[in-house]
Protein backbone atom coordinates (compact mmCIF):
# COMPACT_ATOMS: atom_id res chain seq x y z
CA UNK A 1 46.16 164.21 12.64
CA UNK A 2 49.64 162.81 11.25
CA UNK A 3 52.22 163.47 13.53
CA UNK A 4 54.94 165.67 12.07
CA UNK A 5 57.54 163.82 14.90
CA UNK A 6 58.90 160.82 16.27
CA UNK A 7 58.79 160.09 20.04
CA UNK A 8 61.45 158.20 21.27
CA UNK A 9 62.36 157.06 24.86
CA UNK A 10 65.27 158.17 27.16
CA UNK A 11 66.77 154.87 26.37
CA UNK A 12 67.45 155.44 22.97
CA UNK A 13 68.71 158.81 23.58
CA UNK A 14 72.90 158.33 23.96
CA UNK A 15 72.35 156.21 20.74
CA UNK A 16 70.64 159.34 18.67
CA UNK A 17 73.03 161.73 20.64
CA UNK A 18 76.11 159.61 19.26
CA UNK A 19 75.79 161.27 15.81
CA UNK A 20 77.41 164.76 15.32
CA UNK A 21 74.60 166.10 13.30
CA UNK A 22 72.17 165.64 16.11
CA UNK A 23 71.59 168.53 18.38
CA UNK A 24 69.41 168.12 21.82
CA UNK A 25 67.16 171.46 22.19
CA UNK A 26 66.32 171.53 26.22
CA UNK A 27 62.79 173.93 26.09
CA UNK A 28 62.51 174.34 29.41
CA UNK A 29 63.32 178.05 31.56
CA UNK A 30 66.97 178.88 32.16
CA UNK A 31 66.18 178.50 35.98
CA UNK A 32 65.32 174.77 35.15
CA UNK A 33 67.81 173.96 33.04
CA UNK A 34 70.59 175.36 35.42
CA UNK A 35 69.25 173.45 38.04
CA UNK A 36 69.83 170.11 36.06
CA UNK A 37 70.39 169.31 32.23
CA UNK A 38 71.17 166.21 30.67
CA UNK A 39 73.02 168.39 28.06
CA UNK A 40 72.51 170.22 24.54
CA UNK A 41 71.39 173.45 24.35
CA UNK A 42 68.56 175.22 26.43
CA UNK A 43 65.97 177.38 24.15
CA UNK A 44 62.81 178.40 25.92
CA UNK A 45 59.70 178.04 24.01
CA UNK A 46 59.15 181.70 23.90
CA UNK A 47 62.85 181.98 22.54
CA UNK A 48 62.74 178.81 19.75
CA UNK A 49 61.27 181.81 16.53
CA UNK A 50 64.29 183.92 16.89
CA UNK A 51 67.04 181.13 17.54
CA UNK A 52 66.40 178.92 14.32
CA UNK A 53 69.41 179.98 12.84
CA UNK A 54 71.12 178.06 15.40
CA UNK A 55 69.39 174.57 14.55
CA UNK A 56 70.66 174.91 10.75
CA UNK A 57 73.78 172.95 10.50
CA UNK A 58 72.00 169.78 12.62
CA UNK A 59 70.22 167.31 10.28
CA UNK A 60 68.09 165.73 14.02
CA UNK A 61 66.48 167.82 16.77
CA UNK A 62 65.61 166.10 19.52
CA UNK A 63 63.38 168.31 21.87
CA UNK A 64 63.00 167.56 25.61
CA UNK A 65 61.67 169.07 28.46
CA UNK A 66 60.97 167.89 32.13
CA UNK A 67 57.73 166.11 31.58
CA UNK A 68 57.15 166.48 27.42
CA UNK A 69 54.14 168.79 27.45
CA UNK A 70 56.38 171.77 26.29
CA UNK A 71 58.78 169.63 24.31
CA UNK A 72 55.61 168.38 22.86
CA UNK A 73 54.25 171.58 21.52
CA UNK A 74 57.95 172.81 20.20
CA UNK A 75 58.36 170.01 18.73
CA UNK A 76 54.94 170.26 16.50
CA UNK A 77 56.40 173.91 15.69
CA UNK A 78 59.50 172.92 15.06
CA UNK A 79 57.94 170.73 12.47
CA UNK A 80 56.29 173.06 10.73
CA UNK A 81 59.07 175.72 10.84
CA UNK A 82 61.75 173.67 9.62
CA UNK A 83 60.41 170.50 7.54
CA UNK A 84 63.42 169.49 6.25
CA UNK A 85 64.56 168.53 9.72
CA UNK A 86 64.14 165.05 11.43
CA UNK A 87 62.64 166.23 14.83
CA UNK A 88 62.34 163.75 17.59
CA UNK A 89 60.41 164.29 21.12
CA UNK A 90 61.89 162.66 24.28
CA UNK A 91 58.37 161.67 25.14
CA UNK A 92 58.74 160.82 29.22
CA UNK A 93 60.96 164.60 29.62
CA UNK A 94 64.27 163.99 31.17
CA UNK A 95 63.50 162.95 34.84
């Protein structure tokens, strides 16, 4: 199957984060994420249907969660729900 993504690593993350039209979606739970982020915005995967409006001015998603099983499957959706997007997948999570 052709992935609809592009992993990258947490090295190359600042770099990608650097440009203003790149937006880092955090899927984890709100518990997580106020425990520790590394940034961007935190969307729940149950949450991600209703809150496209708020990826629309961002040309690159990156998607990341804390190991990248969720980020993984958000990402794929993502994909599908807005192809016009460049969606990237922080493959390794953000530990």
């Amino acid at each position: 199957m052709m992935q609809d993504f592009t992993e990258i690593a947490q090295n190359d993350l600042e770099s990608v984060l650097s440009d203003p039209n790149t937006i880092l979606v955090d899927v984890r739970e709100i518990t997580e994420f106020a425990d520790f982020n590394i940034g961007g915005i935190n969307m729940p995967p149950h949450e991600i249907t209703e809150r496209l409006g708020e990826l629309k001015n961002y040309k690159t998603i990156v998607v990341a969660c804390s190991n990248g099983t969720r980020s993984n499957i958000v990402a794929r959706l993502l994909s599908k729900k807005l192809p016009e997007k460049t969606i990237l997948h922080l493959e390794e999570g953000i530990f």
